[in-house]
C-alpha atoms as a PDB file:
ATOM      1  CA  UNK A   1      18.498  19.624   5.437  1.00  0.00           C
ATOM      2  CA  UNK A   2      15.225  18.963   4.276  1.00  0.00           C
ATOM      3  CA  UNK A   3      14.189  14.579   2.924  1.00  0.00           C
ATOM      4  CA  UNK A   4      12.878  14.553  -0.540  1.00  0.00           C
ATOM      5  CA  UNK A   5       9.631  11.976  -0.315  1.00  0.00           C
ATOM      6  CA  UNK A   6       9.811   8.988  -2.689  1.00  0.00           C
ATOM      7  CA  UNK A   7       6.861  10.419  -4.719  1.00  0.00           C
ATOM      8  CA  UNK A   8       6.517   6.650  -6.241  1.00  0.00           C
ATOM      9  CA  UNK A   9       6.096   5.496  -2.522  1.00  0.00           C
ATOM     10  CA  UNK A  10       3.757   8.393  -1.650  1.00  0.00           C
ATOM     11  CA  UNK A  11       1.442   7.280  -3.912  1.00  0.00           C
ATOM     12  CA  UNK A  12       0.728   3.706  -3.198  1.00  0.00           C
ATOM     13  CA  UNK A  13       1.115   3.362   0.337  1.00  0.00           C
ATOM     14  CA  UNK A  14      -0.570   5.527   2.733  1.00  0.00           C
ATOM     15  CA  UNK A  15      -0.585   5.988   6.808  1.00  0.00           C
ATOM     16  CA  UNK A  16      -3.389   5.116   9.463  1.00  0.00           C
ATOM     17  CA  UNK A  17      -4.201   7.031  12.387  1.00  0.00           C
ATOM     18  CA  UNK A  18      -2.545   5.178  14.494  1.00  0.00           C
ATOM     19  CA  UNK A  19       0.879   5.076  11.426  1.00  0.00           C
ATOM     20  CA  UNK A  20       0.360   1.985  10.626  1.00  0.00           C
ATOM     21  CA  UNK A  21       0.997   1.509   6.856  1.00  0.00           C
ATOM     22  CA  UNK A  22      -1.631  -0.123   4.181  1.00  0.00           C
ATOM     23  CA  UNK A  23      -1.563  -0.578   0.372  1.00  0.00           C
ATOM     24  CA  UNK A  24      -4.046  -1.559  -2.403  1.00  0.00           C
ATOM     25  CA  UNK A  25      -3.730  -5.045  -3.841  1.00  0.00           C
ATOM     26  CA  UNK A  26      -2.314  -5.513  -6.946  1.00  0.00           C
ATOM     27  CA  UNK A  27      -4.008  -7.193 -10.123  1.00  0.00           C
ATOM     28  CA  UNK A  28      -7.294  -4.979  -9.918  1.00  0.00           C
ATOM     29  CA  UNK A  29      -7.240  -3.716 -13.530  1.00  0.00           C
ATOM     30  CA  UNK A  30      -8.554  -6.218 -16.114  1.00  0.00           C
ATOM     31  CA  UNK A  31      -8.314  -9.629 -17.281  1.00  0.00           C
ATOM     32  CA  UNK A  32     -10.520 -10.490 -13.089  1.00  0.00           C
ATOM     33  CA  UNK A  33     -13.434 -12.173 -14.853  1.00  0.00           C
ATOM     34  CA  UNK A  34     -11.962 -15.980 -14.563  1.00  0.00           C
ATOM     35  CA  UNK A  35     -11.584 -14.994 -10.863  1.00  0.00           C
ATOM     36  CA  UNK A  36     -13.162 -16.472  -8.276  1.00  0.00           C
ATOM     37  CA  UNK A  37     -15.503 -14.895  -6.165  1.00  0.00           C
ATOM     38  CA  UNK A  38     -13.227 -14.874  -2.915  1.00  0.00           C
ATOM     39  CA  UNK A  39     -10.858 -13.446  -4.569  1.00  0.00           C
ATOM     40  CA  UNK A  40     -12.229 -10.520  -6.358  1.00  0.00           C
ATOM     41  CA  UNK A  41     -13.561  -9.690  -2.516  1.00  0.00           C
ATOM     42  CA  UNK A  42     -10.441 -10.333  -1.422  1.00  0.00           C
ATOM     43  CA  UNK A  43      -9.053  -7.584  -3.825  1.00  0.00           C
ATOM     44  CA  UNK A  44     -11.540  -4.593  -2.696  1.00  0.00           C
ATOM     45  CA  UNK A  45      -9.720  -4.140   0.772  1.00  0.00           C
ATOM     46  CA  UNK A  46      -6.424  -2.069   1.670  1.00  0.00           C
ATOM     47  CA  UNK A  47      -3.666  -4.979   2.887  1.00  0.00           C
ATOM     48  CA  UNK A  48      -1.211  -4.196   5.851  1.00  0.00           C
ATOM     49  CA  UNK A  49       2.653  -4.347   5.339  1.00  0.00           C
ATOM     50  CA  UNK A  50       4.492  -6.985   7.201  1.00  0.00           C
ATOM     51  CA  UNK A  51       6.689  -4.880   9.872  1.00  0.00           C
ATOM     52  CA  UNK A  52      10.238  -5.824   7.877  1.00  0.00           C
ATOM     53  CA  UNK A  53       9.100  -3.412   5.588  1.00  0.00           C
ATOM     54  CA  UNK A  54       7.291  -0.706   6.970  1.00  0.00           C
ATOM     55  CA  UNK A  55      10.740   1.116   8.245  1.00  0.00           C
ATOM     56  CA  UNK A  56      12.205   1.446   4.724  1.00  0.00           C
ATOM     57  CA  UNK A  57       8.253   2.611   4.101  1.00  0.00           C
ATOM     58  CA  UNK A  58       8.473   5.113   6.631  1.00  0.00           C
ATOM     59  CA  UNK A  59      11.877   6.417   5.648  1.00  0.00           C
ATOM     60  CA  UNK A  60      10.797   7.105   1.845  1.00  0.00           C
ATOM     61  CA  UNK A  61       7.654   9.400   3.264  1.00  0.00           C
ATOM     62  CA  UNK A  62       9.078  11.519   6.075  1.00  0.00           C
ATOM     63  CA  UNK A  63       6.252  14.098   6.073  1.00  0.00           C
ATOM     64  CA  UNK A  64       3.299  11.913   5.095  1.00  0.00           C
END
């Protein structure tokens, strides 16, 4: 029988080449002008998942 992908997962995590998995950072909408500098940089790159995680990831998107 065929796995149903957790459409909600699909669409914020995604894999590498090499299936590692990365996300966006939260908190990138509005209210970022008291922000720092660092941290608005901080905020323009992908994050990694700790490893704990990434099997229950990988199990939501079987196909991705």
């Amino acid at each position: 029988m065929k796995l149903k992908t957790i459409k909600a997962v699909a669409k914020r995590f995604k894999h590498t080449k090499t299936n590692k998995i990365r996300h966006r950072k939260s908190g990138q909408d509005h209210f970022n002008a008291g922000e720092t500098g660092k941290t608005t940089r901080s905020k323009r790159k992908d994050s990694g998942l700790l490893p704990k995680y990434e099997k229950g990831i990988k199990k939501m998107m079987p196909y991705k």
